[in-house]
N, C-alpha and C. Protein backbone atom coordinates (compact mmCIF):
# COMPACT_ATOMS: atom_id res chain seq x y z
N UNK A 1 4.06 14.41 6.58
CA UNK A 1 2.86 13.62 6.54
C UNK A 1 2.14 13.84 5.21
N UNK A 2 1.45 12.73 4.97
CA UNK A 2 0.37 12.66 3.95
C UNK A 2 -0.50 13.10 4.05
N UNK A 3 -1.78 13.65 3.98
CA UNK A 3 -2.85 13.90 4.00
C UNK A 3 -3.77 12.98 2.89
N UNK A 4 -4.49 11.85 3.17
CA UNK A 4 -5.21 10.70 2.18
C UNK A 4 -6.38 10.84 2.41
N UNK A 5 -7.37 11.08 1.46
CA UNK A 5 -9.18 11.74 1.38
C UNK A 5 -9.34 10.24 0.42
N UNK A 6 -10.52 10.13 1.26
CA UNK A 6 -11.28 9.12 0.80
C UNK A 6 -12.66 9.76 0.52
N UNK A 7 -12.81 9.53 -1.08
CA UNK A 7 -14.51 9.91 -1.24
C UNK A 7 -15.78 9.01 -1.61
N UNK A 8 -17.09 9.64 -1.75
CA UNK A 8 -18.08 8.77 -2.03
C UNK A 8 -17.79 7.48 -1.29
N UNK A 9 -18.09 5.97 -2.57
CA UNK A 9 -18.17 4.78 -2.32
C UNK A 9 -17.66 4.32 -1.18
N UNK A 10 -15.99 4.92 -1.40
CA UNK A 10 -14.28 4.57 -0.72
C UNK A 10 -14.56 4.96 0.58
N UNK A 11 -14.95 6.37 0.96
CA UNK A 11 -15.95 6.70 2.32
C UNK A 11 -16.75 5.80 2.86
N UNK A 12 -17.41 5.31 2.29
CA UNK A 12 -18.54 4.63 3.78
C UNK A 12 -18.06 3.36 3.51
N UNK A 13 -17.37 3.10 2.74
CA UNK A 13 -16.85 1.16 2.89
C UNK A 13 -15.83 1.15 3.84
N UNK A 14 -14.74 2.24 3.74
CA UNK A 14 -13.78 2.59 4.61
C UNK A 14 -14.28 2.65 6.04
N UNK A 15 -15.46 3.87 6.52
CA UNK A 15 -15.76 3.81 7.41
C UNK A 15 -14.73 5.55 7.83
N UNK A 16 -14.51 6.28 6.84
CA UNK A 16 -13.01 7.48 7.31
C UNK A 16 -13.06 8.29 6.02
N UNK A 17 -13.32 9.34 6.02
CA UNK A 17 -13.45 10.44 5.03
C UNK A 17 -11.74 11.03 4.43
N UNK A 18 -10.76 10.56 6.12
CA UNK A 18 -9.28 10.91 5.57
C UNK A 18 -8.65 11.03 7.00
N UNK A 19 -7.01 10.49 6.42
CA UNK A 19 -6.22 9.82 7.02
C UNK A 19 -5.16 10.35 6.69
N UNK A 20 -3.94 10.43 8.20
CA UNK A 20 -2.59 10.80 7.84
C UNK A 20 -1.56 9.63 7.69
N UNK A 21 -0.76 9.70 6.76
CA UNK A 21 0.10 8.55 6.78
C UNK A 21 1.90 9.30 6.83
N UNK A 22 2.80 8.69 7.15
CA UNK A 22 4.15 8.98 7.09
C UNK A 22 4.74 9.02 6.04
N UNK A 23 5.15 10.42 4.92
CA UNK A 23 5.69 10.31 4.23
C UNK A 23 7.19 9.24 4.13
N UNK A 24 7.77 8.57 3.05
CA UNK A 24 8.75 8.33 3.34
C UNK A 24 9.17 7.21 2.23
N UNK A 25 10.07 6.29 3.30
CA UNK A 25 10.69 4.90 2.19
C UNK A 25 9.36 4.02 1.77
N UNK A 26 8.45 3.89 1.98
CA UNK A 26 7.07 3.39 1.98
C UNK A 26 6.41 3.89 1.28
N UNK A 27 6.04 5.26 1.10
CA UNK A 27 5.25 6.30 0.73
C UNK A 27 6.05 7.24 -0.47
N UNK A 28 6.08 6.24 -1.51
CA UNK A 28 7.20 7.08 -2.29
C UNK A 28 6.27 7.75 -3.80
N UNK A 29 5.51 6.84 -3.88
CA UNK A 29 4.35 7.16 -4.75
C UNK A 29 2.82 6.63 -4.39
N UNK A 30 2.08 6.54 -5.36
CA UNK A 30 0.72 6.74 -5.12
C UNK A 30 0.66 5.12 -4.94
N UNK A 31 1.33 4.51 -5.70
CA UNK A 31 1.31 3.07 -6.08
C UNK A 31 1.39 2.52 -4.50
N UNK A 32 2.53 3.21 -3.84
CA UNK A 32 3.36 2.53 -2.51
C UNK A 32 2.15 2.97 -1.42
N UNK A 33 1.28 3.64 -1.96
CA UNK A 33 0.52 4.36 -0.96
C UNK A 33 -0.32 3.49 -1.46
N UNK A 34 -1.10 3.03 -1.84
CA UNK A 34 -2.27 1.60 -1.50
C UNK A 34 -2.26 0.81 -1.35
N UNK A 35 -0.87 0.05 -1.89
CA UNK A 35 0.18 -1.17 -1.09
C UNK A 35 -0.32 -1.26 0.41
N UNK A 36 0.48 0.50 0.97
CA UNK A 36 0.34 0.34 2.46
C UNK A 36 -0.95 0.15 3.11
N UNK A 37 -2.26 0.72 1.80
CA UNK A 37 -3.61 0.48 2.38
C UNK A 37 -4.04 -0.87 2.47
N UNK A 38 -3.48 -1.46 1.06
CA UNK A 38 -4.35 -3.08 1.15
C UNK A 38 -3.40 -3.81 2.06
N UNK A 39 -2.16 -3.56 2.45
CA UNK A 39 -1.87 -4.85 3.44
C UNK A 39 -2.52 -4.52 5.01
N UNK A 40 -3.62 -3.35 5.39
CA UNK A 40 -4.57 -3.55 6.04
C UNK A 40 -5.62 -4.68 6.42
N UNK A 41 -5.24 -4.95 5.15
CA UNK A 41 -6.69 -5.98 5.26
C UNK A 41 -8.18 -5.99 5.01
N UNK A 42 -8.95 -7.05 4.85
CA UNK A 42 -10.38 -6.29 5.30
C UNK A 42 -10.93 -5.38 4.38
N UNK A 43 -11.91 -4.98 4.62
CA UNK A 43 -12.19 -3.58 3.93
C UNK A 43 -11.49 -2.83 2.94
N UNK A 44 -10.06 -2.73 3.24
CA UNK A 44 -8.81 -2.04 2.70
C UNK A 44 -8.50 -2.70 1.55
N UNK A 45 -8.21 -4.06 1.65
CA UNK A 45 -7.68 -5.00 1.07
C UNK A 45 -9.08 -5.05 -0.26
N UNK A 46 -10.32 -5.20 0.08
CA UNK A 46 -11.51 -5.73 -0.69
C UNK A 46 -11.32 -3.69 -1.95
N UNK A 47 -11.26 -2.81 -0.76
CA UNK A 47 -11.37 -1.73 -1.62
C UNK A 47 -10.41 -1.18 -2.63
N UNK A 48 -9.21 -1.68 -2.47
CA UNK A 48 -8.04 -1.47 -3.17
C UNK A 48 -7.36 -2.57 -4.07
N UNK A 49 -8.35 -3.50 -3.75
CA UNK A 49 -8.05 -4.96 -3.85
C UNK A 49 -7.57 -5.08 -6.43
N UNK A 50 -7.50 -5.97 -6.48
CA UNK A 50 -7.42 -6.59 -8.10
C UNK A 50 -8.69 -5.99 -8.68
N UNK A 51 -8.76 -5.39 -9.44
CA UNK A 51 -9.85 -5.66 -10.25
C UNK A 51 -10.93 -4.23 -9.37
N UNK A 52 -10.16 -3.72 -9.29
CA UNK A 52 -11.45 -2.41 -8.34
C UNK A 52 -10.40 -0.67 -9.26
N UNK A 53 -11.24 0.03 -9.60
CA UNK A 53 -10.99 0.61 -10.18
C UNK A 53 -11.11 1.81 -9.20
N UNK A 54 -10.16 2.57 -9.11
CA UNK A 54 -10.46 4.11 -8.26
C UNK A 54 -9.45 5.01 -9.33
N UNK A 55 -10.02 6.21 -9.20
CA UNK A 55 -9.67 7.36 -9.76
C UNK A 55 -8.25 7.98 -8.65
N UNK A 56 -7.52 8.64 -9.02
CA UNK A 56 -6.47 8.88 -7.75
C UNK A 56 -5.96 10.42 -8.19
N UNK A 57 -5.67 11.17 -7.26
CA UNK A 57 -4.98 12.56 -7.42
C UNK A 57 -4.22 12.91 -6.47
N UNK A 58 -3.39 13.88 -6.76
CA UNK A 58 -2.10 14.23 -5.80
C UNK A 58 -2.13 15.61 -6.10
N UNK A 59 -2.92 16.30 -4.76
CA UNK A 59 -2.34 17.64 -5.05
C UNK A 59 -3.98 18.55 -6.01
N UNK A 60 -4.85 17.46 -5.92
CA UNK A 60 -6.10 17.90 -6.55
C UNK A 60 -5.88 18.09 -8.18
N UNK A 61 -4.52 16.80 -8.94
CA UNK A 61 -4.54 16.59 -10.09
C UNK A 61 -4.81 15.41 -10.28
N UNK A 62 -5.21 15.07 -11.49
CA UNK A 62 -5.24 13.23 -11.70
C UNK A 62 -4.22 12.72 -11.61
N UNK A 63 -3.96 11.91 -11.30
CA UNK A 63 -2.62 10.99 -11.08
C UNK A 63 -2.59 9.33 -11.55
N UNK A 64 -1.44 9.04 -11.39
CA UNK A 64 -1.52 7.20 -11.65
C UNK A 64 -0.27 7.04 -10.73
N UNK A 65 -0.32 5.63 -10.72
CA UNK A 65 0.19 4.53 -9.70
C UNK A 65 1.98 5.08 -9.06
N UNK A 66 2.68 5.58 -10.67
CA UNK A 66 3.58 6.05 -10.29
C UNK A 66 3.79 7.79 -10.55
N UNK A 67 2.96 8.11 -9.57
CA UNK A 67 3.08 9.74 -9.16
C UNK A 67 3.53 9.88 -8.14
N UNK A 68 4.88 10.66 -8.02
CA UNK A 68 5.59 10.31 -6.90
C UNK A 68 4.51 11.54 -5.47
N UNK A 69 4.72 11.07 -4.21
CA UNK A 69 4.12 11.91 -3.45
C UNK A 69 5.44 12.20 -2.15
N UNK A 70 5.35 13.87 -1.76
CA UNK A 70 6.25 13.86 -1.14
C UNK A 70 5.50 14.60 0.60
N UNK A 71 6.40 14.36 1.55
CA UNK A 71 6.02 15.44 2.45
C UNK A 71 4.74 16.32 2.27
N UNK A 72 3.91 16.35 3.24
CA UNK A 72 2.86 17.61 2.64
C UNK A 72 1.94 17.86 1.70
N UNK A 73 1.76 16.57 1.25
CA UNK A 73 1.07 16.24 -0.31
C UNK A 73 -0.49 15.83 0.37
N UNK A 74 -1.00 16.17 -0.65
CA UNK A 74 -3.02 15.41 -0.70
C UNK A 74 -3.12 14.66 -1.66
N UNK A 75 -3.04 13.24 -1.39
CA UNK A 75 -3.40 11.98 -1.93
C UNK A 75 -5.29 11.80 -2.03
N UNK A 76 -5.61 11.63 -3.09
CA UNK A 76 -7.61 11.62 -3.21
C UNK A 76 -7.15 10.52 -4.22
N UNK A 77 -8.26 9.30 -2.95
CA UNK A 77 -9.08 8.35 -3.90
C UNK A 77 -10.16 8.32 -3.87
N UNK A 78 -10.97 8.40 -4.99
CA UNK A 78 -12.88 8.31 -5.27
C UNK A 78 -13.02 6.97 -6.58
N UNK A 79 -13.96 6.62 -6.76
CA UNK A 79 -14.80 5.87 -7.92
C UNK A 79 -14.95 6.72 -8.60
N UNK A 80 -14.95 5.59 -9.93
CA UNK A 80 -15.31 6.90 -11.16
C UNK A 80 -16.33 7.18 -10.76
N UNK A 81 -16.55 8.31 -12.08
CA UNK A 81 -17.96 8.75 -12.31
C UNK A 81 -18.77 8.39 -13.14
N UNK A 82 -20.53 7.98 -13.16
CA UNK A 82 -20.59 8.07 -14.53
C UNK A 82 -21.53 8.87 -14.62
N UNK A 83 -22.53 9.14 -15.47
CA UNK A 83 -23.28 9.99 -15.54
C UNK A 83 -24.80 9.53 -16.83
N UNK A 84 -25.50 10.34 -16.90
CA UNK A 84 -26.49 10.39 -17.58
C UNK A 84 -27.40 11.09 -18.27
């Protein structure tokens, strides 16, 4: 299994702080892992959707689209940051 943390923004639009998903033929990277979120729909679809920017990590490193994730892994998506 996956272990998938949703923070800030991604949290209360979601409605789920974090979720297990099935490692596997699906779940092969980070990329295949929001695929499986936006063909949710809805919410999923609007938050992961074209044009929406999230920060992503595997394992509590930064990551991108093709970071592979295996068995046992912590997938984190948040919004950037900005600051002032």
């Amino acid at each position: 299994m996956i272990e998938v943390l949703f923070f800030a923004r991604l949290r209360e639009q979601l409605g789920t702080a974090k979720e297990r998903l099935q490692a596997g033929s699906e779940a092969t990277d980070v990329g295949a892992v929001i695929k499986l979120l936006q063909r949710r729909g809805g919410v999923w679809e609007e938050a992961f959707g074209d044009g929406q920017t999230v920060i992503m990590a595997v394992n509590q490193e930064v990551a991108s689209a093709s970071t592979p994730v295996k068995d046992g892994d912590e997938v984190a998506f948040f919004p950037p940051v900005t600051g002032g």
